[in-house]
Protein backbone atom coordinates (compact mmCIF):
# COMPACT_ATOMS: atom_id res chain seq x y z
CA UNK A 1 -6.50 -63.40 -18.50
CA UNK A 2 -4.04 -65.31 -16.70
CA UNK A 3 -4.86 -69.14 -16.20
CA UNK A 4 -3.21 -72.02 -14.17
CA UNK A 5 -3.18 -75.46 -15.60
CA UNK A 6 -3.86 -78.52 -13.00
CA UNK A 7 -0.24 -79.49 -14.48
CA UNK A 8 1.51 -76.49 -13.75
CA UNK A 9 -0.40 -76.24 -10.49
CA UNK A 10 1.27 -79.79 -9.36
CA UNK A 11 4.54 -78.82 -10.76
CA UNK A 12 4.50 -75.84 -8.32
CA UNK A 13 3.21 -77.78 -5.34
CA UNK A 14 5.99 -80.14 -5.81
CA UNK A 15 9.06 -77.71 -6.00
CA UNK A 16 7.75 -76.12 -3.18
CA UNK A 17 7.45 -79.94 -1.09
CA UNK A 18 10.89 -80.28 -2.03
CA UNK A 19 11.96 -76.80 0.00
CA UNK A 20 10.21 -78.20 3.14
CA UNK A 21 7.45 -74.54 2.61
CA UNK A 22 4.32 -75.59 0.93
CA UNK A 23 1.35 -74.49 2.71
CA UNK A 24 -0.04 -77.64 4.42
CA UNK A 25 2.41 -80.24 3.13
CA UNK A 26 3.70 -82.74 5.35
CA UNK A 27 6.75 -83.37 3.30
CA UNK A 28 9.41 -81.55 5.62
CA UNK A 29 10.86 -83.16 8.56
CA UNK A 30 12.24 -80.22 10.88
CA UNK A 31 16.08 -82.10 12.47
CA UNK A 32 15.94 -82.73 15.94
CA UNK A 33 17.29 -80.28 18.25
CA UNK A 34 20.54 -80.97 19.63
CA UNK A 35 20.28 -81.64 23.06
CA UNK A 36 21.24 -79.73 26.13
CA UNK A 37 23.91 -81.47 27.87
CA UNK A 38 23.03 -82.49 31.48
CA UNK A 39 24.93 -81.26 34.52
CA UNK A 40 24.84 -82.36 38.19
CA UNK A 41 24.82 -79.18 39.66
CA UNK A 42 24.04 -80.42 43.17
CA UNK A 43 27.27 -82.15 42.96
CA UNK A 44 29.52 -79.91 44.91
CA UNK A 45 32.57 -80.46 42.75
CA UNK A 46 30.44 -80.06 39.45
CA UNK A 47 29.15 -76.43 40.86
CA UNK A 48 32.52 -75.53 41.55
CA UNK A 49 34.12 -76.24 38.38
CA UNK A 50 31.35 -74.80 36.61
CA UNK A 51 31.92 -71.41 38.87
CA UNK A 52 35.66 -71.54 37.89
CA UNK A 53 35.13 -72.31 34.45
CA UNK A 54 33.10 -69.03 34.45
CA UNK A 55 35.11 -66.59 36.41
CA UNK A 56 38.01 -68.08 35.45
CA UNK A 57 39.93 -71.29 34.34
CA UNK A 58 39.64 -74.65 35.98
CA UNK A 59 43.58 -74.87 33.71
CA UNK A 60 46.93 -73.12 34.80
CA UNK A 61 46.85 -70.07 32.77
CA UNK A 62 46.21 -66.05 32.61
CA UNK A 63 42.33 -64.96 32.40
CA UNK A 64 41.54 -61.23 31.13
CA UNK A 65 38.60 -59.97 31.43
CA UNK A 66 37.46 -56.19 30.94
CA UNK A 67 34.28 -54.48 31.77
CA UNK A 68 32.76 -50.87 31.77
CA UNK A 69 30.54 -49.74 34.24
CA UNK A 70 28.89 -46.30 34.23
CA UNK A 71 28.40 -44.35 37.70
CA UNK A 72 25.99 -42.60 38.99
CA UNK A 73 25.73 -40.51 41.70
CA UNK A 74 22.38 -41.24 44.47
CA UNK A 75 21.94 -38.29 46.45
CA UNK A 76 19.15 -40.21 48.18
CA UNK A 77 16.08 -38.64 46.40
CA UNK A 78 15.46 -37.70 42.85
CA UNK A 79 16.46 -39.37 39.77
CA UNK A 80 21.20 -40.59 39.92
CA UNK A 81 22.98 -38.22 38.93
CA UNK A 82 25.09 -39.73 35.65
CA UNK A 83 28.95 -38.98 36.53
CA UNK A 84 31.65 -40.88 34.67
CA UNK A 85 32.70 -44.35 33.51
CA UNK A 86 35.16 -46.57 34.59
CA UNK A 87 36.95 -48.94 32.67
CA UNK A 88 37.76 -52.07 34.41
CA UNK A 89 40.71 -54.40 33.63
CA UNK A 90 40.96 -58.00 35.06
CA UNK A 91 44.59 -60.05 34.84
CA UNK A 92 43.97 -62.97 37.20
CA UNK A 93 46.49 -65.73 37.25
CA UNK A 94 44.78 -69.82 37.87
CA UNK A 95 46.04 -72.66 38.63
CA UNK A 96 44.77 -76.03 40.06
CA UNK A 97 45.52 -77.67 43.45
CA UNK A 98 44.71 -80.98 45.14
CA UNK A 99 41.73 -81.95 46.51
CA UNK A 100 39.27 -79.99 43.24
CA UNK A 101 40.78 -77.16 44.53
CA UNK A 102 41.99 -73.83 42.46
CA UNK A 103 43.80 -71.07 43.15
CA UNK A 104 43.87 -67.74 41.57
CA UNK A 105 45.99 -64.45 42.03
CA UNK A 106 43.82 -61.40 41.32
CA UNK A 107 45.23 -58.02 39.53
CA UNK A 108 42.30 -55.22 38.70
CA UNK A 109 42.42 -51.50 37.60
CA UNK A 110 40.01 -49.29 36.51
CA UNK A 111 40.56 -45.80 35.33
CA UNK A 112 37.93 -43.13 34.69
CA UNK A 113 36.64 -41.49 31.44
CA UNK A 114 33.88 -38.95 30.01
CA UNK A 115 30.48 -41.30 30.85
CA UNK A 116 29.54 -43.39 28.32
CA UNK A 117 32.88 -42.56 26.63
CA UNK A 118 36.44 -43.20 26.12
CA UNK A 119 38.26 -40.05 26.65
CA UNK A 120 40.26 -40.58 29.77
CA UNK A 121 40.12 -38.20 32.54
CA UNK A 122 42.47 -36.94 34.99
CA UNK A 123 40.07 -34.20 36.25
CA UNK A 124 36.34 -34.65 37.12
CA UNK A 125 34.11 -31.67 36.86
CA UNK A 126 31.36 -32.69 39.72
CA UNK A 127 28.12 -32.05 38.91
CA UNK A 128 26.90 -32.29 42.58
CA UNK A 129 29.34 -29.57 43.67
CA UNK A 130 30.45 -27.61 40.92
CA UNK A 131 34.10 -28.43 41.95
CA UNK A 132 36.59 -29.76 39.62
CA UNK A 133 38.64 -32.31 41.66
CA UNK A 134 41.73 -34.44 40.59
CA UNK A 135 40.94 -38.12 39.92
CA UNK A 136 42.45 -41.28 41.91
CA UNK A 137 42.44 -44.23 39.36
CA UNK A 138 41.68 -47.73 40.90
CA UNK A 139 44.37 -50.00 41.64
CA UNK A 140 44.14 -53.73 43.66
CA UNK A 141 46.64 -56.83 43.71
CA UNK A 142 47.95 -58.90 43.90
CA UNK A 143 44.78 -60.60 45.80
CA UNK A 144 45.01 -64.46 46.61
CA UNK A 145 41.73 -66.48 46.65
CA UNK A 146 41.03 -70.22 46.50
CA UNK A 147 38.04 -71.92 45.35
CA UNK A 148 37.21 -75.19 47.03
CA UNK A 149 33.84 -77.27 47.00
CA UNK A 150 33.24 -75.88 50.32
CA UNK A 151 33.40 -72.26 49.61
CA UNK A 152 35.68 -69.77 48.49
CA UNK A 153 38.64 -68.13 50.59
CA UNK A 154 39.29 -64.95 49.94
CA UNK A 155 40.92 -61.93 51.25
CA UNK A 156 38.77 -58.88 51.92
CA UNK A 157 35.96 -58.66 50.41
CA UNK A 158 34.40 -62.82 49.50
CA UNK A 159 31.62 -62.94 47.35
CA UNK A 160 28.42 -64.88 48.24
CA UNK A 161 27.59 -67.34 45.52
CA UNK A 162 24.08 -67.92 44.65
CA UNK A 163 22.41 -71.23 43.87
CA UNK A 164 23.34 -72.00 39.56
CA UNK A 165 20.89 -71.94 37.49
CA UNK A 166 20.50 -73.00 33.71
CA UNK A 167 18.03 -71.19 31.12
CA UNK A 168 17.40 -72.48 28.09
CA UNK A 169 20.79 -73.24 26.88
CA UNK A 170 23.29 -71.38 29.06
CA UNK A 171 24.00 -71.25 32.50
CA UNK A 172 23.77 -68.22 35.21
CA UNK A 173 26.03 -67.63 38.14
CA UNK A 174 24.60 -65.10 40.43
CA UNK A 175 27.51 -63.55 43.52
CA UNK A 176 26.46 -61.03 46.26
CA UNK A 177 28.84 -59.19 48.80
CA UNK A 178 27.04 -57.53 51.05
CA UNK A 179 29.68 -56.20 53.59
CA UNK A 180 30.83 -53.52 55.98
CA UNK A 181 33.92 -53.00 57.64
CA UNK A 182 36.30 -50.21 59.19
CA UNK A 183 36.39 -47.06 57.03
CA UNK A 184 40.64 -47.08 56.67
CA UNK A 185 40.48 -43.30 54.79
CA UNK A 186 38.23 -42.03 57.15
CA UNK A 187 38.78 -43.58 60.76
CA UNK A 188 35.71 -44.17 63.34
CA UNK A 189 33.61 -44.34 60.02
CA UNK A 190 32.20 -47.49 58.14
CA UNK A 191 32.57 -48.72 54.43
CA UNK A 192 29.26 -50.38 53.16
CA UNK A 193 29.62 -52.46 49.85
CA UNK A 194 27.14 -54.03 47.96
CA UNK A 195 27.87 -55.67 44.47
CA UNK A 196 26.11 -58.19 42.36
CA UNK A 197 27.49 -59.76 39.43
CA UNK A 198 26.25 -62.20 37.24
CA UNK A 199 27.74 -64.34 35.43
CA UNK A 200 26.64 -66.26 31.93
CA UNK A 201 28.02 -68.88 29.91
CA UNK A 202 27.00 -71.59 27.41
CA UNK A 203 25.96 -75.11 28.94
CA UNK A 204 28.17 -76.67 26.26
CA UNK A 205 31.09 -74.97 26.76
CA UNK A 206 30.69 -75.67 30.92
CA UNK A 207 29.91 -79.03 30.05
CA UNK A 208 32.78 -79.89 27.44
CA UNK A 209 36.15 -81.29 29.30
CA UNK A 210 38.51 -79.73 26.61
CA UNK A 211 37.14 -76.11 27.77
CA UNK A 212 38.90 -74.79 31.32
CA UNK A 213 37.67 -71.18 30.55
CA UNK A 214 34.66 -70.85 29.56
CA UNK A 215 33.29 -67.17 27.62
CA UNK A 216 31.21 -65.44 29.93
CA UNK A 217 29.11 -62.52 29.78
CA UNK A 218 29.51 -60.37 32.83
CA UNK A 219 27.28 -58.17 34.14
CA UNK A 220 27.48 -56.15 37.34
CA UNK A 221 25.48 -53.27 40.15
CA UNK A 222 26.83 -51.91 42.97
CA UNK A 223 26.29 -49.37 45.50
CA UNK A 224 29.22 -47.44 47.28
CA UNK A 225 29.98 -44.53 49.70
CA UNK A 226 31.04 -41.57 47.95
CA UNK A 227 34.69 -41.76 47.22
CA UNK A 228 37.20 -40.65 48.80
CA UNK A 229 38.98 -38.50 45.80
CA UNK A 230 35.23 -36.83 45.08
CA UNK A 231 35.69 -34.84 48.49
CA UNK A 232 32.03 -35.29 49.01
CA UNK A 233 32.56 -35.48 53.12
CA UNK A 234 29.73 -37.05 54.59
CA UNK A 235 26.40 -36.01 52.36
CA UNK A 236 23.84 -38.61 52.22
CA UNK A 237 24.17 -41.18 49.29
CA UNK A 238 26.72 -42.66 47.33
CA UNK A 239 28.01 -43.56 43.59
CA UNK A 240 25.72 -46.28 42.31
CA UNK A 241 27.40 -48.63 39.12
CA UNK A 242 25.84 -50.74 36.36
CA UNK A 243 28.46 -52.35 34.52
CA UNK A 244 28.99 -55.11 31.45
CA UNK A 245 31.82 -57.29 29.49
CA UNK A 246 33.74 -60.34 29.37
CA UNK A 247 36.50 -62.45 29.08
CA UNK A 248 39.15 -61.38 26.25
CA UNK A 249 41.85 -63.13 25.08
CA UNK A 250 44.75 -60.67 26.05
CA UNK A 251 45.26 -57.10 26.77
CA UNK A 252 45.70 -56.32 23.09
CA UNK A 253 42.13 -57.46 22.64
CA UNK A 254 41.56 -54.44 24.59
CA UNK A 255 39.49 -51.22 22.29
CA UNK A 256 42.59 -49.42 21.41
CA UNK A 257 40.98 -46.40 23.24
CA UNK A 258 40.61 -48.14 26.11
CA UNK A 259 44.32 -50.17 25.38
CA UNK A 260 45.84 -45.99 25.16
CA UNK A 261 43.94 -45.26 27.93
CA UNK A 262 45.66 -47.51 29.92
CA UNK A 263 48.80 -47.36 28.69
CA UNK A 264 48.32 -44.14 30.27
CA UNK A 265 47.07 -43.74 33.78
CA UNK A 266 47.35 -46.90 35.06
CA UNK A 267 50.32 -48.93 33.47
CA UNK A 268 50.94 -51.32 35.98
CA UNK A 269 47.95 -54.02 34.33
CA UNK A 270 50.41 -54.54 31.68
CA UNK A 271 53.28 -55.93 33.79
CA UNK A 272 51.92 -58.17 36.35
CA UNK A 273 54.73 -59.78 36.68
CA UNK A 274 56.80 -56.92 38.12
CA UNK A 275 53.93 -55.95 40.26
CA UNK A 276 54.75 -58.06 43.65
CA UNK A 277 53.97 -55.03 46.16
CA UNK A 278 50.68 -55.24 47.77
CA UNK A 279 48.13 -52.20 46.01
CA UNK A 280 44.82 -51.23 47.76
CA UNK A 281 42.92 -48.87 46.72
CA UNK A 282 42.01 -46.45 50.23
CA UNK A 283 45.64 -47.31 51.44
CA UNK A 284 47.35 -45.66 47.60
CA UNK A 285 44.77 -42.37 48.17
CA UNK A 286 46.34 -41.86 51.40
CA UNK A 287 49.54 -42.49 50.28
CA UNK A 288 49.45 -40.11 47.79
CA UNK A 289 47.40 -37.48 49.44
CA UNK A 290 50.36 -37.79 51.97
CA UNK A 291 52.90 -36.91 49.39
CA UNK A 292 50.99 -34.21 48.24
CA UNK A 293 50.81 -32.52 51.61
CA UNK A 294 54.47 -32.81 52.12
CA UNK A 295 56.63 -29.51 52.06
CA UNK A 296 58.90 -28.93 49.41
């Protein structure tokens, strides 16, 4: 039969005093939590630096970011309809102005693959219709906007920002755009958008002065008309997205599926520099539909 001396008893007690575990010791002082840093976010210059340190850089330099978002198609009743995935590349060029102002010079692409996948598609087999239809990859820039401490100036589409809030240690940026305006693809019609993103970052890295871009978490929803490419015509509904990512560091950061991908169908992301000719999305469909219909 196993016995423990009162010796070896204490002997125990005491090595485990020492760790900081014995049952109902007192011996172990837990350190002090390092504290949250403050920030004045109803100063209207601290909110806007924080925004900018989020979406971009409050520095002069070149931002990438890169997101997926998975579509869905809402007919209007029943459960969406899963359809494809878009991946979404972000070059945006910052640089600061007088008066705690900053300017940025947007570039964006997204091109389509299997959903929830990375093969790249140049043909989408609709479920809705049972038609297979060739795919338009996204395309936008350059796009100017300016952030100021009285709002940002954008063109197009300018996102609504919501008040800042911080959660335990890291702060949330909430936008909205919640928008209609002239249907250019299809005239006499109306394009609805509606798009949230939210934005997350560390209060530490927001609140450090060496930091100008801060890593973010992005997260994103938004409901669209059908588009144009699906040849859906007017049936009720739309393409509803839920999307997620982040800042990178460059374009080679990029998964290599996503970097071929690219490389592929929509090139231009990779060359900003050369790219100085105004891209729009509805305008490039039309464009190319145009060509299309030409004779030979």
């Amino acid at each position: 039969m196993n016995t423990i001396t009162r010796r070896a008893a204490l002997q125990g007690a005491a090595g485990f005093a020492a760790l900081g575990v014995g049952a109902g010791l007192d011996t172990a002082v837990a350190a002090p939590a390092p504290a949250t840093p403050r920030l004045d976010l109803a100063d209207p210059v601290t909110a806007l630096r924080t925004h900018v340190k989020m979406v971009g850089s409050t520095g002069r330099e070149v931002v990438y970011s890169f997101m997926r978002l998975n579509l869905y198609g809402d007919l209007g009743t029943g459960n969406f309809v899963p359809l494809f995935t878009m991946n979404n590349i972000l070059v945006d060029y910052w640089e600061p102005k007088e008066n705690d102002s900053h300017e940025m010079r947007k570039y964006e692409v997204g091109y389509y693959s299997a959903f929830d996948g990375h093969e790249p598609l140049e043909q989408f087999a609709n479920p809705i219709t049972g038609q297979t239809v060739p795919i338009h990859h996204f395309r936008l820039g350059p796009v100017p906007r300016l952030y100021t401490p009285t709002g940002v100036h954008a063109m197009g589409y300018t996102p609504k920002l919501l008040p800042i809030e911080i959660i335990g240690d890291r702060v949330f940026l909430a936008t909205e755009s919640i928008e209609s305006r002239p249907d250019i693809a299809r005239p006499g019609e109306t394009n609805y958008t509606n798009s949230f993103m939210t934005m997350s970052a560390r209060v530490a890295d927001i609140a450090d002065p060496k930091i100008t871009s801060a890593p973010v978490h992005l997260q994103l929803q938004n409901k669209h008309k059908w588009a144009n490419w699906m040849r859906l015509g007017n049936r009720p509904g739309g393409t509803v997205a839920r999307g997620f990512g982040g800042k990178i560091p460059s374009l080679d950061a990029l998964p290599p599926a996503v970097h071929a991908g690219a490389r592929k169908l929509v090139p231009e992301i990779f060359d900003t520099k050369n790219w100085t000719e105004f891209v729009f999305e509805d305008t490039e469909y039309l464009r190319e539909k145009a060509l299309k219909q030409r004779p030979t």
